[in-house]
PDB file of N, CA and C in Angstrom:
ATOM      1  N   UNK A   1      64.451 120.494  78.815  1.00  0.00           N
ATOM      2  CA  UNK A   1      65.044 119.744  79.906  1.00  0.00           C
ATOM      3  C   UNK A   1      66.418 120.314  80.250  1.00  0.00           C
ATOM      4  N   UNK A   2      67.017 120.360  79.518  1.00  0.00           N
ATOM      5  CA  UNK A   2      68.586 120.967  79.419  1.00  0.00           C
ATOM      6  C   UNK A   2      68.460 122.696  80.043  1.00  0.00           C
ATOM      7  N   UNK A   3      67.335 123.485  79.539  1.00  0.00           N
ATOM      8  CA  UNK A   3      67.381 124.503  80.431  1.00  0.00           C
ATOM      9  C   UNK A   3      67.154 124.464  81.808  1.00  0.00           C
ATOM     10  N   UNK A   4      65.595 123.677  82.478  1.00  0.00           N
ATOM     11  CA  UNK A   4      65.400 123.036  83.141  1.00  0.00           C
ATOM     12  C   UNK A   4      66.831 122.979  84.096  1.00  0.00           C
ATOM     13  N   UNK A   5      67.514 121.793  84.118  1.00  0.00           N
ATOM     14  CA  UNK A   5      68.669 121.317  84.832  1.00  0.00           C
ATOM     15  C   UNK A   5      69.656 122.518  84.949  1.00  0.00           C
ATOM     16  N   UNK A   6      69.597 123.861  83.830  1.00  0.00           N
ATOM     17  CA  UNK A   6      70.461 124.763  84.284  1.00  0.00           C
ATOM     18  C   UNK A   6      70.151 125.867  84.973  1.00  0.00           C
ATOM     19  N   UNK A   7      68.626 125.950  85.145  1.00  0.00           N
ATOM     20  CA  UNK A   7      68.039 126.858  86.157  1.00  0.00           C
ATOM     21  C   UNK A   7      68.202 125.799  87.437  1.00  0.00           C
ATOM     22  N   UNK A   8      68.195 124.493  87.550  1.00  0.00           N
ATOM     23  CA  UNK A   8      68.270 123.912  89.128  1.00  0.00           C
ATOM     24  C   UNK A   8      69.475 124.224  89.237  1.00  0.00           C
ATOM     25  N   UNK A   9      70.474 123.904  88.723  1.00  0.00           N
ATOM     26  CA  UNK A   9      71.937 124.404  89.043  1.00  0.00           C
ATOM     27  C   UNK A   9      72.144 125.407  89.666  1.00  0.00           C
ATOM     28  N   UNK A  10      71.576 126.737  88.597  1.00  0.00           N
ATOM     29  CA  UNK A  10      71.300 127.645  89.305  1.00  0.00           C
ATOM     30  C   UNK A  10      71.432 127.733  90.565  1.00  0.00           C
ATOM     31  N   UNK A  11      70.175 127.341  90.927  1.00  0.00           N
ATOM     32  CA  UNK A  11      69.208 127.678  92.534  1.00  0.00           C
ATOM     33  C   UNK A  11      69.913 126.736  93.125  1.00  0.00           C
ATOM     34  N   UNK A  12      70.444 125.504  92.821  1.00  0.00           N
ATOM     35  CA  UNK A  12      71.249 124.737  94.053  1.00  0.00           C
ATOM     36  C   UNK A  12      72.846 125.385  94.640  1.00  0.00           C
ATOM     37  N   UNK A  13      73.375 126.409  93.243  1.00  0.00           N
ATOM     38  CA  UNK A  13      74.620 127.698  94.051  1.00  0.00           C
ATOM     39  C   UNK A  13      73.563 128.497  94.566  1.00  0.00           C
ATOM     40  N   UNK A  14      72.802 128.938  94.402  1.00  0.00           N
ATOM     41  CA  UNK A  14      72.283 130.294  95.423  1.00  0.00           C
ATOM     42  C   UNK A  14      72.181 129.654  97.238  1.00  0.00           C
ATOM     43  N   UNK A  15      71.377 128.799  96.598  1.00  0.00           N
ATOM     44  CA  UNK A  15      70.861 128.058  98.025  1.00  0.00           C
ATOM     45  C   UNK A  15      72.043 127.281  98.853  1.00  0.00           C
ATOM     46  N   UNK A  16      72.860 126.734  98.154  1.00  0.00           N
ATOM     47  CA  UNK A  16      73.931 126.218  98.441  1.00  0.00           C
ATOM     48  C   UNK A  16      73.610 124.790  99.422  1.00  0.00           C
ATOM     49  N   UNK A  17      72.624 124.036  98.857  1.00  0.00           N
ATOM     50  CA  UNK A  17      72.050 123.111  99.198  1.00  0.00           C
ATOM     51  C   UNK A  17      73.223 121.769  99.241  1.00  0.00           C
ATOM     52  N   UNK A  18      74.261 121.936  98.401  1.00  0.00           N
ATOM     53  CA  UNK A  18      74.973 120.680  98.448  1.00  0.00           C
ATOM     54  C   UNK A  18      75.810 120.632  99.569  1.00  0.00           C
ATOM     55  N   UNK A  19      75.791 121.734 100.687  1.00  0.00           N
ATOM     56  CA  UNK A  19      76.711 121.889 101.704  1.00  0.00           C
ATOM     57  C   UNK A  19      75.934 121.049 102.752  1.00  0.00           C
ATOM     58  N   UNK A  20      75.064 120.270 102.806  1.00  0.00           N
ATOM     59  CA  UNK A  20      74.180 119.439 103.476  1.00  0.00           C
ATOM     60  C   UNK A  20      75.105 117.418 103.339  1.00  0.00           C
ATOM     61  N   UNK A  21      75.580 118.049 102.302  1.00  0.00           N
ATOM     62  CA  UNK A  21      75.741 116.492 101.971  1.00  0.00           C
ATOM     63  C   UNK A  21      77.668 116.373 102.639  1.00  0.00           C
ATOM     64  N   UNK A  22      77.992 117.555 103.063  1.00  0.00           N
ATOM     65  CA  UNK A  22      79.470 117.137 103.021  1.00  0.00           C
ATOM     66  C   UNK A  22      79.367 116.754 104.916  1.00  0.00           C
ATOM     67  N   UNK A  23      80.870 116.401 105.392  1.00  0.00           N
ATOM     68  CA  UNK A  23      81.182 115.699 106.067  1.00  0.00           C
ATOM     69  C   UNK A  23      81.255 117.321 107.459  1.00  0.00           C
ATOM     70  N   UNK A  24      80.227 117.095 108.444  1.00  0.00           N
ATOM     71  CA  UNK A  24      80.360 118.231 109.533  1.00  0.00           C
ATOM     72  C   UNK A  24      81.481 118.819 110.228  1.00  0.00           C
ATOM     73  N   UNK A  25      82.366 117.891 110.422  1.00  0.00           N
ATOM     74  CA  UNK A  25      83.464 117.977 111.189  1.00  0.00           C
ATOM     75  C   UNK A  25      84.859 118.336 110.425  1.00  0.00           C
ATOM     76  N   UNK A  26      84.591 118.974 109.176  1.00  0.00           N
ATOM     77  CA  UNK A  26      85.602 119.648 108.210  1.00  0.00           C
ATOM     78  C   UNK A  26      86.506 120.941 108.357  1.00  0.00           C
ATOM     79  N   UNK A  27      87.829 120.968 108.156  1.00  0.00           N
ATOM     80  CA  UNK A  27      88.440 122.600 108.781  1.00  0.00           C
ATOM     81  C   UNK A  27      87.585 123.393 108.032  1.00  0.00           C
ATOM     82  N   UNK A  28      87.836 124.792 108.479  1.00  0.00           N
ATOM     83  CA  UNK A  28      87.088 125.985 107.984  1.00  0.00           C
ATOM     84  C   UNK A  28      87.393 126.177 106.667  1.00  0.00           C
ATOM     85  N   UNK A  29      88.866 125.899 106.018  1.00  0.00           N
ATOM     86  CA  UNK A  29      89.244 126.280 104.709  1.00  0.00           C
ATOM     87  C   UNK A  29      88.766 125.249 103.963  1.00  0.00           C
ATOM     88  N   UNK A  30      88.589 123.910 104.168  1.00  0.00           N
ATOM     89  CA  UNK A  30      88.168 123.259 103.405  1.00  0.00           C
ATOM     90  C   UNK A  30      86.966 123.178 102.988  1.00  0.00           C
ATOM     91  N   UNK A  31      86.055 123.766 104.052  1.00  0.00           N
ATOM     92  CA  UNK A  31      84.515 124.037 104.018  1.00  0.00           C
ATOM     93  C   UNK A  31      84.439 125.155 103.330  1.00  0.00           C
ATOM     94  N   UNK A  32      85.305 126.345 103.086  1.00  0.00           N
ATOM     95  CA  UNK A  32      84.908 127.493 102.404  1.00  0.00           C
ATOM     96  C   UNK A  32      85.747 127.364 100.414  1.00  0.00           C
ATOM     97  N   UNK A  33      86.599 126.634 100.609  1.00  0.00           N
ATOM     98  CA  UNK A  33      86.770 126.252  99.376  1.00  0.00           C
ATOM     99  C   UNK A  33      85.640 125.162  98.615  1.00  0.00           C
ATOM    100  N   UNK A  34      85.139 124.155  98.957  1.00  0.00           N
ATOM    101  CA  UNK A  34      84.491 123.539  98.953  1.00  0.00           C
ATOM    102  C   UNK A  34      83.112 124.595  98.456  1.00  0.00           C
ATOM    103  N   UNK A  35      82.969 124.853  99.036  1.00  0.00           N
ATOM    104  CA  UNK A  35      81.384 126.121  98.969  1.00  0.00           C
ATOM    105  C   UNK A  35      81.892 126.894  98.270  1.00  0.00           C
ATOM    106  N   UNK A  36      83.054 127.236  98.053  1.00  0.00           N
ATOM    107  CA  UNK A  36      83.113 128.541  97.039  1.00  0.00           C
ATOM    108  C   UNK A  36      83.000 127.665  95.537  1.00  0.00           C
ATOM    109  N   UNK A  37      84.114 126.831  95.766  1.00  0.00           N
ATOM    110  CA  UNK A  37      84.473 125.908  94.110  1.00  0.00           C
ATOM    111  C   UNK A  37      83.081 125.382  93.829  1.00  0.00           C
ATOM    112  N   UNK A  38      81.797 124.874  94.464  1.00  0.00           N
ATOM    113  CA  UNK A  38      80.535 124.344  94.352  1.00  0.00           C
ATOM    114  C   UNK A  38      79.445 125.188  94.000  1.00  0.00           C
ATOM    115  N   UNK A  39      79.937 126.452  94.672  1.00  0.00           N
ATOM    116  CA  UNK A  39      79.306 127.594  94.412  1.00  0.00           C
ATOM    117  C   UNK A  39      79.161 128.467  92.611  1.00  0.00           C
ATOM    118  N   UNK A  40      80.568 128.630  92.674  1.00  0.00           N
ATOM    119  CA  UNK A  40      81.023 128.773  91.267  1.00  0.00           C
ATOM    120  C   UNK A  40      80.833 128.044  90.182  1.00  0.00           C
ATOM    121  N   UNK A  41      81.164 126.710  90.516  1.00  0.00           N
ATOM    122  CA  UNK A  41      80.787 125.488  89.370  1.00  0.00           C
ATOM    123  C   UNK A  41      79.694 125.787  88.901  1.00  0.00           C
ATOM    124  N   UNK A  42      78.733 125.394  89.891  1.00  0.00           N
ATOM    125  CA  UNK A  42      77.193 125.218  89.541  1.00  0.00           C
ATOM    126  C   UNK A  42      76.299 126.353  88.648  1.00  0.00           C
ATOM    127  N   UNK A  43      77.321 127.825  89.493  1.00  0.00           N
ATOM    128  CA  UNK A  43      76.400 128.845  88.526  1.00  0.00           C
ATOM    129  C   UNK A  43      77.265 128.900  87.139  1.00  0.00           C
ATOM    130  N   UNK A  44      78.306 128.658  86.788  1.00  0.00           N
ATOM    131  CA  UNK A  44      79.346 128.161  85.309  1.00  0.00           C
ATOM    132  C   UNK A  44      78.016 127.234  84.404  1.00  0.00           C
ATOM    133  N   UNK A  45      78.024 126.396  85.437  1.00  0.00           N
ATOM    134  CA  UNK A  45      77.434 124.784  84.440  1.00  0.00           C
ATOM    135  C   UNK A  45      76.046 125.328  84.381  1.00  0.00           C
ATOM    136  N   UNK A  46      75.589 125.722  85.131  1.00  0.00           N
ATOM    137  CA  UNK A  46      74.223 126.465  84.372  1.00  0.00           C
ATOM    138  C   UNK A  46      73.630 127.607  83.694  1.00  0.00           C
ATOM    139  N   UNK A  47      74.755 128.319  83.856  1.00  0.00           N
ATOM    140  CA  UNK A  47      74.498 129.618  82.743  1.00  0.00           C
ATOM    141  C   UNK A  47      75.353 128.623  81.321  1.00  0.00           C
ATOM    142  N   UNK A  48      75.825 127.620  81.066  1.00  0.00           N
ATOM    143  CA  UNK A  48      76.163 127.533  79.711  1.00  0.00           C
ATOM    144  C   UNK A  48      75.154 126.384  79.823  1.00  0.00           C
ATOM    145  N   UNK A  49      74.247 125.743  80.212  1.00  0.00           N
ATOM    146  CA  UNK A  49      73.123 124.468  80.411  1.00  0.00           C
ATOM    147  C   UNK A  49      71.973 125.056  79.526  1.00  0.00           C
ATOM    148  N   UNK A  50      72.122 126.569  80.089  1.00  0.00           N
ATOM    149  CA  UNK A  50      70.556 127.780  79.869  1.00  0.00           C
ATOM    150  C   UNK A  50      71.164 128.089  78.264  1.00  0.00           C
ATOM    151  N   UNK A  51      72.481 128.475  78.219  1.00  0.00           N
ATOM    152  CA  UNK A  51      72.690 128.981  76.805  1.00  0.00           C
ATOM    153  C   UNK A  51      72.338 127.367  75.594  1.00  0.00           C
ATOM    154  N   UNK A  52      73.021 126.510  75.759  1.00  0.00           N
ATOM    155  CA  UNK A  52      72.554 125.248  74.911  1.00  0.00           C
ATOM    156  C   UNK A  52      71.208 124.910  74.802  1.00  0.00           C
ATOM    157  N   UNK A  53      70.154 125.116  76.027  1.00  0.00           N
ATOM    158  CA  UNK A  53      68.892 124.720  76.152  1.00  0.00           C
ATOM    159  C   UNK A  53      68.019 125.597  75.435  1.00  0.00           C
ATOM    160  N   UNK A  54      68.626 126.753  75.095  1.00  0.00           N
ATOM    161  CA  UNK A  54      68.004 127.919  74.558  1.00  0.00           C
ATOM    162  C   UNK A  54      68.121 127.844  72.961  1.00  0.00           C
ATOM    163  N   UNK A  55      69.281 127.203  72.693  1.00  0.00           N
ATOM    164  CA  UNK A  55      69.636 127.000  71.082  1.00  0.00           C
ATOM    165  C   UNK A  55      68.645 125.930  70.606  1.00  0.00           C
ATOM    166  N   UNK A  56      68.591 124.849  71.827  1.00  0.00           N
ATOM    167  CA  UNK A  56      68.026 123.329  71.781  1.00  0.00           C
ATOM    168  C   UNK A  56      65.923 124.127  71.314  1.00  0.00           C
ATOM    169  N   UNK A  57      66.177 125.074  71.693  1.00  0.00           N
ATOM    170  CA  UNK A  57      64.263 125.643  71.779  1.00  0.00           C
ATOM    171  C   UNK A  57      64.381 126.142  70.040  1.00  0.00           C
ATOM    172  N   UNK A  58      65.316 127.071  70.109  1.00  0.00           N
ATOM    173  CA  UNK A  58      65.414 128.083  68.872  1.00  0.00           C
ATOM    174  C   UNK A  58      65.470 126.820  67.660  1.00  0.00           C
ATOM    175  N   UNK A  59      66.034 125.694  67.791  1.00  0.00           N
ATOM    176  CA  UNK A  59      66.198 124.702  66.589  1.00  0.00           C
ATOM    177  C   UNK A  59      64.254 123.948  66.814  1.00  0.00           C
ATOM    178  N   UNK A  60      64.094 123.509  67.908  1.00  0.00           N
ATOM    179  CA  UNK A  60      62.735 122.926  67.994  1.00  0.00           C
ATOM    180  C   UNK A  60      61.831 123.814  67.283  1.00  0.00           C
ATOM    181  N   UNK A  61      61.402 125.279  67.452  1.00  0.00           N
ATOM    182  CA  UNK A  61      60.690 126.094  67.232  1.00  0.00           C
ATOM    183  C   UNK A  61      61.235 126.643  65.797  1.00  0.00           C
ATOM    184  N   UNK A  62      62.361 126.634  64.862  1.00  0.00           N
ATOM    185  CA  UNK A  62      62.511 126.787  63.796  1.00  0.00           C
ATOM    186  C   UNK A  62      62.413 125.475  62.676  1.00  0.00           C
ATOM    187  N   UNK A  63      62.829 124.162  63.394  1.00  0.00           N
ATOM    188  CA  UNK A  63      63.065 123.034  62.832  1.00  0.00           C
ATOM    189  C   UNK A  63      64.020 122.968  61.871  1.00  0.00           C
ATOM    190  N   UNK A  64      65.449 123.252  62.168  1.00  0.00           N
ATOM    191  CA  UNK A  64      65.985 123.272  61.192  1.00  0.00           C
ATOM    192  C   UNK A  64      66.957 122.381  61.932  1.00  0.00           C
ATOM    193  N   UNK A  65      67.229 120.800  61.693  1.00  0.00           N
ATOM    194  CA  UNK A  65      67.846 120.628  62.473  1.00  0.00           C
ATOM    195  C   UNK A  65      69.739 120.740  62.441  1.00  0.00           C
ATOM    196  N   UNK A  66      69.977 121.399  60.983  1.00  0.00           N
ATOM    197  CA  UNK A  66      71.239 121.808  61.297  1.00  0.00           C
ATOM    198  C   UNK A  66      71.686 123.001  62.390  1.00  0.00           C
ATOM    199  N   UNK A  67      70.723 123.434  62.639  1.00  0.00           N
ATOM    200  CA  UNK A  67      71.370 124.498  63.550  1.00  0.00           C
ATOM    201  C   UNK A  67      71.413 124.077  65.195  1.00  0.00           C
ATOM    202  N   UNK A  68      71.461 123.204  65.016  1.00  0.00           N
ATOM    203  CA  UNK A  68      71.543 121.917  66.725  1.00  0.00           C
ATOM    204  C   UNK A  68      72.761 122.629  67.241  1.00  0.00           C
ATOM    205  N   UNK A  69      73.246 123.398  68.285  1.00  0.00           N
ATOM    206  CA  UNK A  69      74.158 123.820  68.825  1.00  0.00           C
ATOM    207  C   UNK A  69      74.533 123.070  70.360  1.00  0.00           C
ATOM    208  N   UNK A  70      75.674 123.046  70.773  1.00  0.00           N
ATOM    209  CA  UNK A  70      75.770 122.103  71.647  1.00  0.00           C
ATOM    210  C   UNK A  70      77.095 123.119  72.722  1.00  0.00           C
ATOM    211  N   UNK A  71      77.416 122.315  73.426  1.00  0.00           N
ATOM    212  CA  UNK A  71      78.509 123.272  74.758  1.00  0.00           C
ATOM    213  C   UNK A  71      79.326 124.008  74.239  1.00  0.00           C
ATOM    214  N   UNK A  72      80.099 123.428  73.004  1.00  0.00           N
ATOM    215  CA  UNK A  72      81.346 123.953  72.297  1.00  0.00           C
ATOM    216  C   UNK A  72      80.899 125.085  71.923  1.00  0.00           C
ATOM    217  N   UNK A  73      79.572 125.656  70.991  1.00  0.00           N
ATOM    218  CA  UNK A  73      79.032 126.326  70.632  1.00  0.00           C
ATOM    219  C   UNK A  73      78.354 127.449  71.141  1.00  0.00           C
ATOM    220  N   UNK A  74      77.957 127.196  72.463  1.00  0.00           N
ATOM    221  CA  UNK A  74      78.198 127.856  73.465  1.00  0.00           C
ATOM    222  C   UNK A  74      79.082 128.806  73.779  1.00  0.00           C
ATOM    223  N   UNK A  75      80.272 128.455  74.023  1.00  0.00           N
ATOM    224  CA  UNK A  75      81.261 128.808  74.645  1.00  0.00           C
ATOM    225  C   UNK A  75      82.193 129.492  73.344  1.00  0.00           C
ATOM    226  N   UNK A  76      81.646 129.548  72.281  1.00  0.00           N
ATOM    227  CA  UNK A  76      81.435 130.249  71.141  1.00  0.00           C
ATOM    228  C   UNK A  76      81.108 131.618  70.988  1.00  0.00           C
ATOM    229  N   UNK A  77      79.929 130.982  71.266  1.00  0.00           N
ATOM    230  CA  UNK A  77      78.581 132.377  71.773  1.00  0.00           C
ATOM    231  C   UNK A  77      79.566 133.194  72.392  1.00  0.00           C
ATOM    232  N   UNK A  78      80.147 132.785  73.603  1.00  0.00           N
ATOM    233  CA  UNK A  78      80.526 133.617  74.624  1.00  0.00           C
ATOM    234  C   UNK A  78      82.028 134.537  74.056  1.00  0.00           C
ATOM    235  N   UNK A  79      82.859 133.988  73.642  1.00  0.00           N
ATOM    236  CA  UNK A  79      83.939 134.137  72.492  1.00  0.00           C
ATOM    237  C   UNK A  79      83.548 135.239  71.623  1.00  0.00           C
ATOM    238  N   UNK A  80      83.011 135.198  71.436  1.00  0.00           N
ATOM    239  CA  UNK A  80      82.230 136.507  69.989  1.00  0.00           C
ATOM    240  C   UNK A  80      81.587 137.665  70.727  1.00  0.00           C
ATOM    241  N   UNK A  81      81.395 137.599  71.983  1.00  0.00           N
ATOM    242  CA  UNK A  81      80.549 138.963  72.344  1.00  0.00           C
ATOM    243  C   UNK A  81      82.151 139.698  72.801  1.00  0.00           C
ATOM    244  N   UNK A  82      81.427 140.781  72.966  1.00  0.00           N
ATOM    245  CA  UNK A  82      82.638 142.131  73.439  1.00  0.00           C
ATOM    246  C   UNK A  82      83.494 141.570  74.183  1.00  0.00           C
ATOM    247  N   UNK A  83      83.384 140.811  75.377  1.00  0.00           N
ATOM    248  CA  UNK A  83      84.404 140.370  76.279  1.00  0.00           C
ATOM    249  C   UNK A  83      84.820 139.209  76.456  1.00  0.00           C
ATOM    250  N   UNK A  84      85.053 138.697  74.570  1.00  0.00           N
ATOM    251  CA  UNK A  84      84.874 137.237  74.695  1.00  0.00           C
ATOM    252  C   UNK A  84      86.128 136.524  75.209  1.00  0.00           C
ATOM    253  N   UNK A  85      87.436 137.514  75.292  1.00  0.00           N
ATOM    254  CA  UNK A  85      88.218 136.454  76.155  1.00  0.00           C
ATOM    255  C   UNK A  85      88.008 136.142  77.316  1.00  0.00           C
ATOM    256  N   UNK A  86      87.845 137.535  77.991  1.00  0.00           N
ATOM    257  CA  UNK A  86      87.539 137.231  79.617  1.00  0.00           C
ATOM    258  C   UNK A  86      86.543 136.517  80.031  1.00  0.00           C
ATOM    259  N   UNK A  87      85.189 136.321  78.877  1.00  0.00           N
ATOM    260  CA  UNK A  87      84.172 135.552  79.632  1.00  0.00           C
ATOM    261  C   UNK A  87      84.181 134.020  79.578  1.00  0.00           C
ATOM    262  N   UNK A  88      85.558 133.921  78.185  1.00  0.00           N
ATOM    263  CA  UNK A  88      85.915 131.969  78.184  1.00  0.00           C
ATOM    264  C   UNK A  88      86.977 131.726  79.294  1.00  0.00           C
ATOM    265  N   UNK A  89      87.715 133.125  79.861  1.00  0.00           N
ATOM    266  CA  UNK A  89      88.679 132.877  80.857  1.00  0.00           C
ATOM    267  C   UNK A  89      87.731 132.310  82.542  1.00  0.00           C
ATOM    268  N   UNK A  90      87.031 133.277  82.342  1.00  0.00           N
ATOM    269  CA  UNK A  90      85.442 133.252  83.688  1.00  0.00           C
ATOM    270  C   UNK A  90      84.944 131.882  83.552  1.00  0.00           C
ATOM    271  N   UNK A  91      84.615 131.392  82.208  1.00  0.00           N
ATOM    272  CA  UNK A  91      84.063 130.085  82.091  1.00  0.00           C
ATOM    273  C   UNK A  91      85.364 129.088  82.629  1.00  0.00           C
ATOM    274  N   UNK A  92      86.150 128.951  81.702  1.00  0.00           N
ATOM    275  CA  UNK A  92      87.114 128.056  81.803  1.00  0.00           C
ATOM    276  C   UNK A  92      87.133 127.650  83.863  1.00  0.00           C
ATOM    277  N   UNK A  93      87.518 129.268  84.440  1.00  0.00           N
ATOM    278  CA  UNK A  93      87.708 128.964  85.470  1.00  0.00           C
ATOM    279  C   UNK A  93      86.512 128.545  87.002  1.00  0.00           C
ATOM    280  N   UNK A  94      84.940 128.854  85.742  1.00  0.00           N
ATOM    281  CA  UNK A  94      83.816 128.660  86.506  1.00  0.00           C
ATOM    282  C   UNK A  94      84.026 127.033  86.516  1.00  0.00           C
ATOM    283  N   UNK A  95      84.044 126.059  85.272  1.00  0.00           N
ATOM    284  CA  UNK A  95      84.587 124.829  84.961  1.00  0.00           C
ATOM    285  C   UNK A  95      85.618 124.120  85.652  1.00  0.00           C
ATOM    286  N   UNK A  96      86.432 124.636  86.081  1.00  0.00           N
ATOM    287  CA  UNK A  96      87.691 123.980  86.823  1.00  0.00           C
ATOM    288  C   UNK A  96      87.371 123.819  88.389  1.00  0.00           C
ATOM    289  N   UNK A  97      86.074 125.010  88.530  1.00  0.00           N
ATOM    290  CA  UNK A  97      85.857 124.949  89.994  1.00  0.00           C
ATOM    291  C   UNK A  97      84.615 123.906  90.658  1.00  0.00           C
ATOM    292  N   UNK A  98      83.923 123.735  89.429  1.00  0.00           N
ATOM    293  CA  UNK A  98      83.454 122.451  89.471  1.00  0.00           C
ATOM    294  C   UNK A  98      83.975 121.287  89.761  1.00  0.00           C
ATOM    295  N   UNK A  99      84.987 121.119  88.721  1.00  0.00           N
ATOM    296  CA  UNK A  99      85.839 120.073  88.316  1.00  0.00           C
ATOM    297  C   UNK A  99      86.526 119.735  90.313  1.00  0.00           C
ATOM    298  N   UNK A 100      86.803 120.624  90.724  1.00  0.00           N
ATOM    299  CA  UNK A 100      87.656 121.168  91.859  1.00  0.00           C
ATOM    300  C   UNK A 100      86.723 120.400  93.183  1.00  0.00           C
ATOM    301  N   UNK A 101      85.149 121.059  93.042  1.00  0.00           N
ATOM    302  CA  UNK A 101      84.222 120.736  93.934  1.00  0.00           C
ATOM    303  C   UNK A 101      84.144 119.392  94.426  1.00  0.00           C
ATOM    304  N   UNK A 102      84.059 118.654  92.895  1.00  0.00           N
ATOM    305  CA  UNK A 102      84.065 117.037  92.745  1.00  0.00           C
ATOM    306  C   UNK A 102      84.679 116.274  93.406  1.00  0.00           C
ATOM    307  N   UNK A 103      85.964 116.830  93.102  1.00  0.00           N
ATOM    308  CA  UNK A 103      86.932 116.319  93.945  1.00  0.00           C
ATOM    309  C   UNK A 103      87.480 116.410  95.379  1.00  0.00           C
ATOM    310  N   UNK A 104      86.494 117.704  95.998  1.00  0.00           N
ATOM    311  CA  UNK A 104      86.327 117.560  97.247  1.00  0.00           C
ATOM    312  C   UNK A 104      85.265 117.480  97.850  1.00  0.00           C
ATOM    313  N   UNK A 105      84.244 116.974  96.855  1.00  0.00           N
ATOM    314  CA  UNK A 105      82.998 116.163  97.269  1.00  0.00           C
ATOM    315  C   UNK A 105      83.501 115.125  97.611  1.00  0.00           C
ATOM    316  N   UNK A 106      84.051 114.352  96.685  1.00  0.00           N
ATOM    317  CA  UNK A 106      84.578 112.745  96.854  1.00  0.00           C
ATOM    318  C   UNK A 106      85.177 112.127  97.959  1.00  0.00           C
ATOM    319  N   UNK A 107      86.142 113.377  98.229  1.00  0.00           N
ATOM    320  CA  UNK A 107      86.847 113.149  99.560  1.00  0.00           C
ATOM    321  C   UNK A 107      86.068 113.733 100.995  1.00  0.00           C
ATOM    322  N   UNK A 108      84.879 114.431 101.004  1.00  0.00           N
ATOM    323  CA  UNK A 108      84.766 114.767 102.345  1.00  0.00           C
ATOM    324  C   UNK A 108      82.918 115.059 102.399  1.00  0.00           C
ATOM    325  N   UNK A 109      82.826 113.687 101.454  1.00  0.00           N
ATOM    326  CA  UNK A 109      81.035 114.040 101.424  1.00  0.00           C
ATOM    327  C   UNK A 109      80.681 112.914 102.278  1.00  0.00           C
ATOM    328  N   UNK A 110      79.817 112.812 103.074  1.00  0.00           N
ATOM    329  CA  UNK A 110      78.955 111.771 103.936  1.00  0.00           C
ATOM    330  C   UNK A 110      78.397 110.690 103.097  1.00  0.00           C
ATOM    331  N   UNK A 111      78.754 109.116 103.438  1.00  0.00           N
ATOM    332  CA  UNK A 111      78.251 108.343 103.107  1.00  0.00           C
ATOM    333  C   UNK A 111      76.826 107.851 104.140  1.00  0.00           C
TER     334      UNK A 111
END
């Protein structure tokens, strides 16, 4: 399920389907920040959705249930490979642009 939800993530930045839900009559910068920060978020939150969902298989299919790995652990993963600062710096800032989106979902999404 958890991979699941991070392949839709995925495909909802490619497609950029959430730009349906915001408010038409928006300036240009706010519409392209908006789409960029939504853009970014989504593919952040689902490439680390796919990495947890993948640990979540490797523990099902080994049964061991100490090896249950979760976001922190993740972002672990990412820490330890060759470019692990820059890719928690990439995360951190894939995360903030989410965080970012939200908040200009809130303010300029169609009720």
């Amino acid at each position: 399920i958890v991979m699941t939800a991070g392949v839709f993530q995925i495909r909802l930045a490619i497609t950029r389907r959430f730009r349906q839900f915001l408010l038409p009559n928006l300036s240009r910068f706010v519409r392209v920040v908006t789409v960029v920060s939504g853009t970014v978020g989504y593919v952040t939150l689902g490439i680390l959705s796919l990495i947890t969902g993948w640990s979540l298989v490797q523990v099902a299919v080994q049964y061991d249930p100490s090896e249950v790995k979760e976001w922190q652990d993740a972002l672990w993963l990412l820490a330890g490979l060759g470019r692990g600062p820059w890719l928690l710096a990439a995360t951190a800032l894939g995360l903030m642009c989410y965080g970012l989106f939200f908040v200009l979902q809130v303010r300029y999404r169609k009720l």
